[in-house]
Protein backbone atom coordinates (compact mmCIF):
# COMPACT_ATOMS: atom_id res chain seq x y z
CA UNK A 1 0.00 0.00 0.00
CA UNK A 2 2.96 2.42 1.03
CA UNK A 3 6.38 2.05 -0.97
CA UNK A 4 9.60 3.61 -0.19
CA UNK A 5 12.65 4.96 -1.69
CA UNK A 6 15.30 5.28 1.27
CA UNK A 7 18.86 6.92 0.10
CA UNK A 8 21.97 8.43 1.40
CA UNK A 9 23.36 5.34 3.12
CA UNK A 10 26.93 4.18 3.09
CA UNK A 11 30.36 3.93 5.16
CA UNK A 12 32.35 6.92 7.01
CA UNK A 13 34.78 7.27 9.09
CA UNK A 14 33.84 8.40 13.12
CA UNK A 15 33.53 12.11 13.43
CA UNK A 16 32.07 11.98 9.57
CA UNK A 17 28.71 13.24 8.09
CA UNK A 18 25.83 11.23 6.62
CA UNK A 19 22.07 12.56 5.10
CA UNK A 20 19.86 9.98 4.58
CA UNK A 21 16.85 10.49 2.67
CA UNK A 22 13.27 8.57 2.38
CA UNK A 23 10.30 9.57 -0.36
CA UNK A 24 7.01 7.30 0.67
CA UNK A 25 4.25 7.11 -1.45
CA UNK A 26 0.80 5.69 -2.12
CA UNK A 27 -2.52 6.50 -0.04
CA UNK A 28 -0.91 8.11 2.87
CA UNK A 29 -3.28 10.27 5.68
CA UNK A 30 -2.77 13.82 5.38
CA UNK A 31 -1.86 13.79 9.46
CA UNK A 32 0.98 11.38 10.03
CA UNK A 33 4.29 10.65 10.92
CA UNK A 34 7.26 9.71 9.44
CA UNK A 35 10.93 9.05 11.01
CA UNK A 36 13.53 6.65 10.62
CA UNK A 37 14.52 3.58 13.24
CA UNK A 38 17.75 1.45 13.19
CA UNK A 39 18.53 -1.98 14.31
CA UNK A 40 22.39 -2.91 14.74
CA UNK A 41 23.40 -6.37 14.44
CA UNK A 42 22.49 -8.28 18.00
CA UNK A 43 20.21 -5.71 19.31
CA UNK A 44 16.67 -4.11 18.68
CA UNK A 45 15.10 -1.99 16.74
CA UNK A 46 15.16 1.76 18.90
CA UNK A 47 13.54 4.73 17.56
CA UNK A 48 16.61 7.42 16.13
CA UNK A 49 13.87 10.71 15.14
CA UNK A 50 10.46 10.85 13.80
CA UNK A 51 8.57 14.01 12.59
CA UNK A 52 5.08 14.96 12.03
CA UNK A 53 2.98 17.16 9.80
CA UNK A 54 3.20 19.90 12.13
CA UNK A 55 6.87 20.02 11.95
CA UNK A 56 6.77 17.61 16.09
CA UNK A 57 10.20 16.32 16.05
CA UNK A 58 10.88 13.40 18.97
CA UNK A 59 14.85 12.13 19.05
CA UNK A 60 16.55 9.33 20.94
CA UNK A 61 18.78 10.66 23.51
CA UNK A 62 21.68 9.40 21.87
CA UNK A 63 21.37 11.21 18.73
CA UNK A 64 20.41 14.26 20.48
CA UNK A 65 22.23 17.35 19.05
CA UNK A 66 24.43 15.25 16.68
CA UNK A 67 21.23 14.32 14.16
CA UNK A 68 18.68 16.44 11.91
CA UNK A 69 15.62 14.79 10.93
CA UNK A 70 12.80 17.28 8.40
CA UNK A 71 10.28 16.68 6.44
CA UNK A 72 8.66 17.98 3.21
CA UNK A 73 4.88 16.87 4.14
CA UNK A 74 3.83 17.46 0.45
CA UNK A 75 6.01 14.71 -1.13
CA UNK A 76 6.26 12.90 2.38
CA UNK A 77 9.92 12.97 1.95
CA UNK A 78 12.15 13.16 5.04
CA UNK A 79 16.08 13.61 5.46
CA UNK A 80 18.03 12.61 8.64
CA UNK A 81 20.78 14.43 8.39
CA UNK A 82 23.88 12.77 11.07
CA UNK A 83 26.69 14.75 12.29
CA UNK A 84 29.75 13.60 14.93
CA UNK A 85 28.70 10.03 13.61
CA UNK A 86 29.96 7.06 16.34
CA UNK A 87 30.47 3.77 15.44
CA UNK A 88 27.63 2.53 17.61
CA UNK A 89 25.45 4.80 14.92
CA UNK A 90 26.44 2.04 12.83
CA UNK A 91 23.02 0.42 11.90
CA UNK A 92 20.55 -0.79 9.14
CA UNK A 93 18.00 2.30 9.05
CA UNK A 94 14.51 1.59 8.68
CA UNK A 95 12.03 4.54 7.36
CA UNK A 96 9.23 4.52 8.70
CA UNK A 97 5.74 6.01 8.64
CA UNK A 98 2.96 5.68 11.19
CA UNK A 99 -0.50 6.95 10.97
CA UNK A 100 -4.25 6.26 12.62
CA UNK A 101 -7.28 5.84 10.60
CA UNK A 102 -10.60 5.21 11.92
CA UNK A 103 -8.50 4.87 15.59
CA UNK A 104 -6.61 1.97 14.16
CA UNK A 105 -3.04 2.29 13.88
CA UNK A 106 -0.92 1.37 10.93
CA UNK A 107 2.64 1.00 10.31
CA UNK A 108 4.45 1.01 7.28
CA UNK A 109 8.49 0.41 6.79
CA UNK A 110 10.93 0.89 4.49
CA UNK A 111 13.72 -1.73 3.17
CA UNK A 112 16.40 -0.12 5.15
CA UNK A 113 19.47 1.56 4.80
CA UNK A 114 22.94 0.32 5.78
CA UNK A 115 25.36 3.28 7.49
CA UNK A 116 28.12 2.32 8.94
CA UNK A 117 30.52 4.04 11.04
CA UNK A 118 34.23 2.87 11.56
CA UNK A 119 37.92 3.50 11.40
């Protein structure tokens, strides 16, 4: 129903810079939200920064102040822009985009994004 084109992945070196980029489309509620989660090998997948239509941004604490995340609501396109990049950013990155309709949720995801962050 939703389909994704996720971007701007790829390898630097700790301290480096990283935008990636995700364009959703298909029948998608004009109130929504749309962010981008990670899952490193071994471990969960953690919220990194979501934003809604009103321009609501909500970060983990570990990307706080290091990490960018807007939004163009008409083309539902979002960038995560990553500064000071650790290698525990290192991650598959999953866009993501969450809205309610009739007070039932639903959850769409991208195909994910390697970045990877090493010396």
């Amino acid at each position: 129903q939703v389909r994704f084109v996720e971007s701007g992945g790829g390898s630097t070196l700790p301290g480096g810079s990283l935008t990636i980029s995700c364009a959703a489309s298909g029948v998608i509620p004009t109130i929504n939200n749309m962010g981008w989660y990670r899952q490193a090998a071994g471990k969960e997948r953690e919220l990194v920064a979501t934003i809604n239509t009103i321009g609501t941004t909500k970060y983990a604490d570990s990307v706080k102040g290091r990490f960018t995340i807007s939004r163009d609501a008409a083309k539902h396109l979002v960038h995560l822009q990553m500064s000071n990049l650790k290698p525990d950013d290192t991650a598959l990155y999953y866009c993501n985009l969450y809205y309610e309709h009739d007070f039932r949720p639903y959850t769409y995801w991208g195909q994910g994004t390697q970045v990877t962050v090493s010396s």
